[in-house]
PDB file of N, CA and C in Angstrom:
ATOM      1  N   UNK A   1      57.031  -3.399  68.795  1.00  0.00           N
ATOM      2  CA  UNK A   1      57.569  -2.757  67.601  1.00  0.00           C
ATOM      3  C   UNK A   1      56.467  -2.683  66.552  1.00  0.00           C
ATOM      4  N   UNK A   2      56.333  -1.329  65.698  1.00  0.00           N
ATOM      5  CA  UNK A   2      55.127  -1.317  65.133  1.00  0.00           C
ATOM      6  C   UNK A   2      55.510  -1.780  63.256  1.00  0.00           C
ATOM      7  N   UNK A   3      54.574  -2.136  62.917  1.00  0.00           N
ATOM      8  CA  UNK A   3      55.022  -2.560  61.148  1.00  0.00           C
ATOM      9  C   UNK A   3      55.963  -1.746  60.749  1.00  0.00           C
ATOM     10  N   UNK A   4      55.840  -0.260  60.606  1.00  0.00           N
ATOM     11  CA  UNK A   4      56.940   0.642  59.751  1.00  0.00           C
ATOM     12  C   UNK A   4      58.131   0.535  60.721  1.00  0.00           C
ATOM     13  N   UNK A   5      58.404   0.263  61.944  1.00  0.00           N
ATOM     14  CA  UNK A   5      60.069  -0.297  62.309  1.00  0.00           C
ATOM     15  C   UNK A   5      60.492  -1.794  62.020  1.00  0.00           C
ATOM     16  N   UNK A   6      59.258  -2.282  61.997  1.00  0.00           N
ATOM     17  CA  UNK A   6      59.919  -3.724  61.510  1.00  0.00           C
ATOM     18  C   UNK A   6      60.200  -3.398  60.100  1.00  0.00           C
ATOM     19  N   UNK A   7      59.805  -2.862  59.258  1.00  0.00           N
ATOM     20  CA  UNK A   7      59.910  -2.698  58.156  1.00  0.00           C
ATOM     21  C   UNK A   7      61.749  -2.185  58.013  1.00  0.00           C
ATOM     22  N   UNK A   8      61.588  -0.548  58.805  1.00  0.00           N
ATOM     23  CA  UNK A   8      62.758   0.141  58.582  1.00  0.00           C
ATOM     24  C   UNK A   8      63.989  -1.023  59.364  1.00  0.00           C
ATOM     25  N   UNK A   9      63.799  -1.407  60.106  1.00  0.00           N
ATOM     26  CA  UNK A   9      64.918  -2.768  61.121  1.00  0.00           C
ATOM     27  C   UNK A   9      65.102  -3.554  59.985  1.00  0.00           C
ATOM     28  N   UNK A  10      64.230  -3.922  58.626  1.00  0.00           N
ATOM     29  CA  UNK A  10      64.637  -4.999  58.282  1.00  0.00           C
ATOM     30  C   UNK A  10      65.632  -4.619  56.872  1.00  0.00           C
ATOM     31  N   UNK A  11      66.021  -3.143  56.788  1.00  0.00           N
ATOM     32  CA  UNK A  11      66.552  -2.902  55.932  1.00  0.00           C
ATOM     33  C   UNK A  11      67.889  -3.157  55.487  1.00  0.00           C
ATOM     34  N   UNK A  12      68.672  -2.984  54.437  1.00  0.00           N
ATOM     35  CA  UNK A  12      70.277  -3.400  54.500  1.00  0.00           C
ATOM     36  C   UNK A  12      70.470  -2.135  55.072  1.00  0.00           C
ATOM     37  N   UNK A  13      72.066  -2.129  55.567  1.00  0.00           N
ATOM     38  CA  UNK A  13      72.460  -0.976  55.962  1.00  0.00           C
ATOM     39  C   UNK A  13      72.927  -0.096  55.272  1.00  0.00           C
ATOM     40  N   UNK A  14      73.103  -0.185  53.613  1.00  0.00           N
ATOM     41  CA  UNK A  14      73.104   0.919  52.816  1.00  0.00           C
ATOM     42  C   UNK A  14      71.720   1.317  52.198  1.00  0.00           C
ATOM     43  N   UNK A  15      70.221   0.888  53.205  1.00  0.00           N
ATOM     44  CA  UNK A  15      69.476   2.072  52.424  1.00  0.00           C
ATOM     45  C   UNK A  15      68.545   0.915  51.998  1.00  0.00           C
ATOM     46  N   UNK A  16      67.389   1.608  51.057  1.00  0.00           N
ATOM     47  CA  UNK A  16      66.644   1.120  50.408  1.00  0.00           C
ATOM     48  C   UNK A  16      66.708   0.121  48.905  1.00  0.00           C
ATOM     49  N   UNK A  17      68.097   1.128  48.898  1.00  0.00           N
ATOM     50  CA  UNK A  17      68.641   0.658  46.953  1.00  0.00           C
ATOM     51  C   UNK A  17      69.835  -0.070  46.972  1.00  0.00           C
ATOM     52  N   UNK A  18      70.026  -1.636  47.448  1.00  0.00           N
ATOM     53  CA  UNK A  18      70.543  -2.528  46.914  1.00  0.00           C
ATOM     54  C   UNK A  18      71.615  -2.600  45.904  1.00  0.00           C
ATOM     55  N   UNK A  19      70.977  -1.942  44.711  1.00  0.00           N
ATOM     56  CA  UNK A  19      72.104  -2.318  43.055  1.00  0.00           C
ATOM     57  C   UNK A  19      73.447  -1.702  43.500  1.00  0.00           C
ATOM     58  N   UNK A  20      73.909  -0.928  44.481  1.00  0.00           N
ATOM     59  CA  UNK A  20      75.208  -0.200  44.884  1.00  0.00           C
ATOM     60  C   UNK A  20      75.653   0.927  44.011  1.00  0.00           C
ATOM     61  N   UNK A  21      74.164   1.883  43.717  1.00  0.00           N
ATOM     62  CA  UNK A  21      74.526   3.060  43.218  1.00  0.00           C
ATOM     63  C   UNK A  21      75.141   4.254  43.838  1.00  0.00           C
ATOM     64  N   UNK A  22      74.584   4.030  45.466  1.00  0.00           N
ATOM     65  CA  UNK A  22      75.778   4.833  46.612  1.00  0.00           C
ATOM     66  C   UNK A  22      76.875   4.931  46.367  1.00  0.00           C
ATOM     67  N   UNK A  23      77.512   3.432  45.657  1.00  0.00           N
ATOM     68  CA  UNK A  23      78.925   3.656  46.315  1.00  0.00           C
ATOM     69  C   UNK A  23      80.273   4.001  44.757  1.00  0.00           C
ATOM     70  N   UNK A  24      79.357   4.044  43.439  1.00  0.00           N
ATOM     71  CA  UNK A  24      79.765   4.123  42.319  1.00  0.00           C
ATOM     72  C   UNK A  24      79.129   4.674  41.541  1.00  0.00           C
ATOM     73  N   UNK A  25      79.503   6.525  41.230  1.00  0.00           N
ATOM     74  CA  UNK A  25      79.040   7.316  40.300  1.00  0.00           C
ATOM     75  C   UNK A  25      77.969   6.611  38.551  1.00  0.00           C
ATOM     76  N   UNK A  26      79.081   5.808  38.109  1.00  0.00           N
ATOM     77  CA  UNK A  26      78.781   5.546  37.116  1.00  0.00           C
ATOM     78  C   UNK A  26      77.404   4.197  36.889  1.00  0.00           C
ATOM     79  N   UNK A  27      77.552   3.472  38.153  1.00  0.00           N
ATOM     80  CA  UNK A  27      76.278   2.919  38.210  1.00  0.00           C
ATOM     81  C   UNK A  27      75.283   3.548  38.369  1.00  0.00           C
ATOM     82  N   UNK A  28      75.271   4.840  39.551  1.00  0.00           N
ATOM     83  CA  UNK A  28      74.012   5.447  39.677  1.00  0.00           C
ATOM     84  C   UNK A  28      73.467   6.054  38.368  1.00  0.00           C
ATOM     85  N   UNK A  29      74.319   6.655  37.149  1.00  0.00           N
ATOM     86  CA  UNK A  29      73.990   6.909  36.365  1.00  0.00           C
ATOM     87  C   UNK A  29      72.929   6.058  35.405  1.00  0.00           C
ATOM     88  N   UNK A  30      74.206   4.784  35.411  1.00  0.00           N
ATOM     89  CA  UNK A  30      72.902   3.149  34.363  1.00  0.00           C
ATOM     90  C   UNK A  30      72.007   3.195  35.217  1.00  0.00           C
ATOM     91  N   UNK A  31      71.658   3.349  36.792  1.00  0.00           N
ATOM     92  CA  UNK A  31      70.708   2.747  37.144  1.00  0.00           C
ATOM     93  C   UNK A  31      69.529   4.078  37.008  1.00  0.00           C
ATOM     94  N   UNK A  32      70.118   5.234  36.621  1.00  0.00           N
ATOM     95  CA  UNK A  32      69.254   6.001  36.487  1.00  0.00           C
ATOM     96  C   UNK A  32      68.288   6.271  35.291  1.00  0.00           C
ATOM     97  N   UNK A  33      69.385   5.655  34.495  1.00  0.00           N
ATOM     98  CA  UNK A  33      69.259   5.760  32.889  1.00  0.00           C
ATOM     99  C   UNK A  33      67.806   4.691  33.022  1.00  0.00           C
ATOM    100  N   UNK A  34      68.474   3.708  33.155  1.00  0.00           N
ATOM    101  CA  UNK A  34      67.597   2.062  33.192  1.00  0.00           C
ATOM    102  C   UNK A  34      65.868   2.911  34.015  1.00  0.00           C
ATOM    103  N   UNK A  35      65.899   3.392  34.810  1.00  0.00           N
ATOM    104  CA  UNK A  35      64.710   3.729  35.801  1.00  0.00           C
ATOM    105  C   UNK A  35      63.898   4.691  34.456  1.00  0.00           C
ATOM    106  N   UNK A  36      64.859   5.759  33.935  1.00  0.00           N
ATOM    107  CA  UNK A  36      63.873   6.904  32.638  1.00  0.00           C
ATOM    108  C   UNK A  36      63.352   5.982  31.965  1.00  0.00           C
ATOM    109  N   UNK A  37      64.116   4.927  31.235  1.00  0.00           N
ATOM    110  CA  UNK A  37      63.874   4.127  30.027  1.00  0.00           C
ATOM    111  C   UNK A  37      62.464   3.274  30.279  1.00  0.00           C
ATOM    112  N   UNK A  38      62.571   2.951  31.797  1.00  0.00           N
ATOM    113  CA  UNK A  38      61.590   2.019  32.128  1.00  0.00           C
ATOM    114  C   UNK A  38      60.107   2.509  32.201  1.00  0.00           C
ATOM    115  N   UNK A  39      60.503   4.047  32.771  1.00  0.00           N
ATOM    116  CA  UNK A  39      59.410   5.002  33.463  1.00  0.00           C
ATOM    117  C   UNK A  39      58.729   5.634  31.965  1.00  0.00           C
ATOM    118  N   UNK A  40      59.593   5.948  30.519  1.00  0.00           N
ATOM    119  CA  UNK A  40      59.025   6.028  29.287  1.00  0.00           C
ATOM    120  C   UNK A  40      57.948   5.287  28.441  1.00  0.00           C
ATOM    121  N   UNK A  41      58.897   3.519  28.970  1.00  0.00           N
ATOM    122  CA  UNK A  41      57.938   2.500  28.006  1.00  0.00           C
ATOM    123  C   UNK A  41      56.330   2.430  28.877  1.00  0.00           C
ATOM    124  N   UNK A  42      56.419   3.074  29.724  1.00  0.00           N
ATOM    125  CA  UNK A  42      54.634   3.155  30.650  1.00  0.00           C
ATOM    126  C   UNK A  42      54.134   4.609  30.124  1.00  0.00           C
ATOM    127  N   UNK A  43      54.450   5.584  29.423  1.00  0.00           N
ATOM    128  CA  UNK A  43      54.099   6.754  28.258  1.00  0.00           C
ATOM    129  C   UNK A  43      52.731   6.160  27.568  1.00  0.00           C
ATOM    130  N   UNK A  44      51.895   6.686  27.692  1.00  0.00           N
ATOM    131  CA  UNK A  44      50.647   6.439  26.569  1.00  0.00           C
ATOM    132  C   UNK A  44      50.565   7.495  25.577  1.00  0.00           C
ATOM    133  N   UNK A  45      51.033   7.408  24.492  1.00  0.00           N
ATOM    134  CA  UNK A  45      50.847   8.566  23.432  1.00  0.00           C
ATOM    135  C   UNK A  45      49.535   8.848  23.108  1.00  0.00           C
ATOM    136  N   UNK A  46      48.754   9.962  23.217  1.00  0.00           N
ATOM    137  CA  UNK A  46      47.646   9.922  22.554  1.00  0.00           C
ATOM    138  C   UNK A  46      47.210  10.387  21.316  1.00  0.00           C
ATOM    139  N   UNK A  47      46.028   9.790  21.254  1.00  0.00           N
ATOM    140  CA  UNK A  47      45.635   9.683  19.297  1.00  0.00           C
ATOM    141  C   UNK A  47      45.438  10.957  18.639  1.00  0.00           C
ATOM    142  N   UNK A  48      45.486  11.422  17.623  1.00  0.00           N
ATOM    143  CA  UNK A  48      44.638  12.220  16.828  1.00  0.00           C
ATOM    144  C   UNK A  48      43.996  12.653  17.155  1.00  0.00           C
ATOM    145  N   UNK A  49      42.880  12.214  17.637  1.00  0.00           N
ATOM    146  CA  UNK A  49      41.688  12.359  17.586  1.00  0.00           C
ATOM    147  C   UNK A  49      41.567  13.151  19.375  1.00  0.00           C
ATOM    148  N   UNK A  50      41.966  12.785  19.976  1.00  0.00           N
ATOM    149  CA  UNK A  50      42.486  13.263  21.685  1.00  0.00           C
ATOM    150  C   UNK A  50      43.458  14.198  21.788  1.00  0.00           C
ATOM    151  N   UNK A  51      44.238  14.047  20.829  1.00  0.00           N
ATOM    152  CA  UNK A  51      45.149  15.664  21.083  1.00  0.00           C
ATOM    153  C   UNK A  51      44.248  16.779  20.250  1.00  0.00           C
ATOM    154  N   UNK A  52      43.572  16.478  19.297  1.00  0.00           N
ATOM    155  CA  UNK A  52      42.720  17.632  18.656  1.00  0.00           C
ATOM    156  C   UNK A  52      41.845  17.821  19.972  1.00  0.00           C
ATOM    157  N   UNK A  53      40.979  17.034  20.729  1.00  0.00           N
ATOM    158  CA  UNK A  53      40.549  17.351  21.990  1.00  0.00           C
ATOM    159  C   UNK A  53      41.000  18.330  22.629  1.00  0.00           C
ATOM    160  N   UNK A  54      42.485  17.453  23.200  1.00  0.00           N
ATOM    161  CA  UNK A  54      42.835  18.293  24.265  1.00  0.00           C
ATOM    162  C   UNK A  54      43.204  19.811  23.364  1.00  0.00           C
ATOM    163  N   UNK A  55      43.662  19.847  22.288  1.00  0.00           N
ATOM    164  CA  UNK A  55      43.832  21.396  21.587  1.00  0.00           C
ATOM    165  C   UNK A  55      42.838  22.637  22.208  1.00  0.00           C
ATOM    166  N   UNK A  56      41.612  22.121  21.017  1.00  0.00           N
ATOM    167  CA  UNK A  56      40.171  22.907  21.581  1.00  0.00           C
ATOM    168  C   UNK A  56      39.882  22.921  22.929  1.00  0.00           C
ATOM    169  N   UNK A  57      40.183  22.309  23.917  1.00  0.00           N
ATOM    170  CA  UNK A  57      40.019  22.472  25.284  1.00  0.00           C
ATOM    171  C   UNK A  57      40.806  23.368  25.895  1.00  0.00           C
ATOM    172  N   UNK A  58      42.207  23.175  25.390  1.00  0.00           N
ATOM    173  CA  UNK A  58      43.089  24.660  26.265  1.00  0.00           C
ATOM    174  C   UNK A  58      42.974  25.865  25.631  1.00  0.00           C
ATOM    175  N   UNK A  59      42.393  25.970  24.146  1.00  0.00           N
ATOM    176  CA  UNK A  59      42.442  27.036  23.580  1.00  0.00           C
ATOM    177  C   UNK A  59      41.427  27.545  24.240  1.00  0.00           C
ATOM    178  N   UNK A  60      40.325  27.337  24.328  1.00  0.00           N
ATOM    179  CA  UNK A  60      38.883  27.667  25.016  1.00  0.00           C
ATOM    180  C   UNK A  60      39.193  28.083  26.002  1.00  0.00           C
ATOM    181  N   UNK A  61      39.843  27.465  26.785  1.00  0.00           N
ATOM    182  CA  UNK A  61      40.284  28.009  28.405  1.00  0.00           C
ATOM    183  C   UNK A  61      41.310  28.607  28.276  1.00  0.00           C
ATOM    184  N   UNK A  62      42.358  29.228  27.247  1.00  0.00           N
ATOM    185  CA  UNK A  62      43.126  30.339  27.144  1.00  0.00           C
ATOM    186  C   UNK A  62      42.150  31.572  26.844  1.00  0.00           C
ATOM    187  N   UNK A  63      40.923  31.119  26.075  1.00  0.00           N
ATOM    188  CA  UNK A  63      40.283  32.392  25.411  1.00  0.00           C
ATOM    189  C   UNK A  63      39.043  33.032  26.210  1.00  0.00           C
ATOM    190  N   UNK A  64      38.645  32.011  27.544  1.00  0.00           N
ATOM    191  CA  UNK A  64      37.972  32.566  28.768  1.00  0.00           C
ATOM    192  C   UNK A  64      38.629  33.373  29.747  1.00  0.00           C
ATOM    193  N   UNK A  65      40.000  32.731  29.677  1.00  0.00           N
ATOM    194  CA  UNK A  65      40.403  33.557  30.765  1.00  0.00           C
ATOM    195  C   UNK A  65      41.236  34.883  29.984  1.00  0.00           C
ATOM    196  N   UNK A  66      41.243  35.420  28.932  1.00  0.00           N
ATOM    197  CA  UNK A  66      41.694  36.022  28.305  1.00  0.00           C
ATOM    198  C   UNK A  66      40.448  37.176  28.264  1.00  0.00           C
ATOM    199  N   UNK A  67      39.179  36.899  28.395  1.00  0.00           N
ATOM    200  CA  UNK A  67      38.116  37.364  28.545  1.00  0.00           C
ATOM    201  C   UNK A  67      38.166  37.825  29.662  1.00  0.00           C
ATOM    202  N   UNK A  68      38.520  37.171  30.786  1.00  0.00           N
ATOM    203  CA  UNK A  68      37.709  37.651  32.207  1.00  0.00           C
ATOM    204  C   UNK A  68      39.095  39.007  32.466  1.00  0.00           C
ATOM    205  N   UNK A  69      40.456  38.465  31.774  1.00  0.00           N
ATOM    206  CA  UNK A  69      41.542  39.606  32.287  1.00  0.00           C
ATOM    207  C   UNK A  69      41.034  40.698  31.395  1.00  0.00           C
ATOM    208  N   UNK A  70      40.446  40.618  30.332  1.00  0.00           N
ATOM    209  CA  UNK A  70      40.113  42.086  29.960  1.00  0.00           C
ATOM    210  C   UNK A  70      38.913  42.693  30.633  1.00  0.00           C
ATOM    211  N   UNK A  71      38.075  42.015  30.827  1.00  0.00           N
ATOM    212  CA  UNK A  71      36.801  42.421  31.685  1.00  0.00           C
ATOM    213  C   UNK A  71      37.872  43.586  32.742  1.00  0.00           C
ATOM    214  N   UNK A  72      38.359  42.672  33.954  1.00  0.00           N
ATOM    215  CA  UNK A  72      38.933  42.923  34.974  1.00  0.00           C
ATOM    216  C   UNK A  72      39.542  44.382  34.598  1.00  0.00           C
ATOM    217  N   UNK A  73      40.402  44.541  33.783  1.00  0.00           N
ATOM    218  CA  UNK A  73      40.815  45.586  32.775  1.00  0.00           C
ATOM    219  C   UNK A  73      39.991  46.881  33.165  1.00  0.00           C
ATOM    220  N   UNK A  74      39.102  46.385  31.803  1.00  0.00           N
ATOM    221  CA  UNK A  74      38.548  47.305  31.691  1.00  0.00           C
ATOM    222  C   UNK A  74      37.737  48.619  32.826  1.00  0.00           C
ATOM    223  N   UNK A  75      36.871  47.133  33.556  1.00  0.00           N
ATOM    224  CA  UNK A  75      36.393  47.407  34.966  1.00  0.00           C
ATOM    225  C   UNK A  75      37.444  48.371  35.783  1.00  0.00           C
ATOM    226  N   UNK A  76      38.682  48.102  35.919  1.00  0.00           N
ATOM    227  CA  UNK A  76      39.502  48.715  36.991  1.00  0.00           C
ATOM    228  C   UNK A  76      40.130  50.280  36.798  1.00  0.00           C
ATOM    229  N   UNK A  77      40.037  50.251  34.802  1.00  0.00           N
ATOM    230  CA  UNK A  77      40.369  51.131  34.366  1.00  0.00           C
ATOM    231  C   UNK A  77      39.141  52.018  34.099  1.00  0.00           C
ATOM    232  N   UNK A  78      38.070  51.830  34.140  1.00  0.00           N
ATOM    233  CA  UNK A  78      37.106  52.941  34.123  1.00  0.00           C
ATOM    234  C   UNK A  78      36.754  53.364  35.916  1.00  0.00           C
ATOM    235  N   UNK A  79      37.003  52.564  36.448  1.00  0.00           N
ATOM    236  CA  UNK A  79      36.400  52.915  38.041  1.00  0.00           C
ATOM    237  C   UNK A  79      37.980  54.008  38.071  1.00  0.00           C
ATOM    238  N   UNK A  80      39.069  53.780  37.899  1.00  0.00           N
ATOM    239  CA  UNK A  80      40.330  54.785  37.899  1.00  0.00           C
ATOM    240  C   UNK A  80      40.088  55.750  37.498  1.00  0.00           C
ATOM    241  N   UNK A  81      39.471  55.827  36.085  1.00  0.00           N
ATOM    242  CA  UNK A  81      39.244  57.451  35.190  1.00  0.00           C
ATOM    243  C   UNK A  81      37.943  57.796  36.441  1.00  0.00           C
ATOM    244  N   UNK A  82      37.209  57.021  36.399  1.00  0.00           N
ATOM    245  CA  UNK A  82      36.097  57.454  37.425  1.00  0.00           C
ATOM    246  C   UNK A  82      36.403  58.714  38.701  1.00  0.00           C
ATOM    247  N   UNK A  83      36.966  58.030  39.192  1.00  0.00           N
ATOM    248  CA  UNK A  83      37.695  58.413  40.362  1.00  0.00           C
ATOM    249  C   UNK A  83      38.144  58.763  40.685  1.00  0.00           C
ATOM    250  N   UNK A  84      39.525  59.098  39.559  1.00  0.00           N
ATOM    251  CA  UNK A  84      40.365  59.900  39.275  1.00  0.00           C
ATOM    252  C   UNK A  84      40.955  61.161  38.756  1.00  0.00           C
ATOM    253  N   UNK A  85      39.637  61.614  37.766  1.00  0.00           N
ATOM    254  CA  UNK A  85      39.771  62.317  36.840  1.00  0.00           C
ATOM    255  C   UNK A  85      38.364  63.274  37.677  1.00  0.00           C
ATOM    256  N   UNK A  86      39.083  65.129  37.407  1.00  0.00           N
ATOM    257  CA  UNK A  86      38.187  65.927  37.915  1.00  0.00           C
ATOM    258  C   UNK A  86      36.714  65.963  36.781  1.00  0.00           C
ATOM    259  N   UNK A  87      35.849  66.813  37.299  1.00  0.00           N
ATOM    260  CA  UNK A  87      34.303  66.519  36.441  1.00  0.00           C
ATOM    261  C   UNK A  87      34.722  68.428  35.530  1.00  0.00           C
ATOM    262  N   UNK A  88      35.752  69.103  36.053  1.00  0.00           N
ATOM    263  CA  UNK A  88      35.492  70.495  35.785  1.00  0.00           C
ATOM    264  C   UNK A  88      36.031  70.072  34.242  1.00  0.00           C
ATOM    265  N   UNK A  89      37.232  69.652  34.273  1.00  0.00           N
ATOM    266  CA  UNK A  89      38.390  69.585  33.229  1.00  0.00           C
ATOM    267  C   UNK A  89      37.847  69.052  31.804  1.00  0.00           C
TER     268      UNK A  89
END
């Protein structure tokens, strides 16, 4: 028998989760509640000084790629008139 069946063999027979949120709506709820609350207080807010960072960093990379779609633009729309349009007219 290899580790992950001894493992899965050594389980209860309702599962991984113990507290008996299977078998009662309103626990699964506290125990869900209890899991956000827990999974929040591990949140690192960042400073001032790091969200002005991260600001200038996505703006920059909104305003490159805002660049390359007009390039692209432009490029696709002159090779069209190019191409498209007779030389008599």
């Amino acid at each position: 028998m290899s580790s992950s069946q001894q493992a899965t063999a050594s389980r209860s027979p309702e599962g991984a989760d113990d507290r008996g949120a299977g078998r009662n709506p309103i626990t699964a709820i506290v125990a869900f509640v209890r899991e956000v609350v827990a999974e929040l207080r591990k949140v690192v807010v960042p400073t001032r000084g790091e969200m002005a960072s991260y600001t200038v960093t996505v703006l920059a990379f909104v305003f490159v790629m805002i660049l390359i779609v007009f390039g692209l633009d432009f490029a696709f729309g002159w090779l069209a008139r190019f191409t498209f349009t007779t030389s008599g007219a």
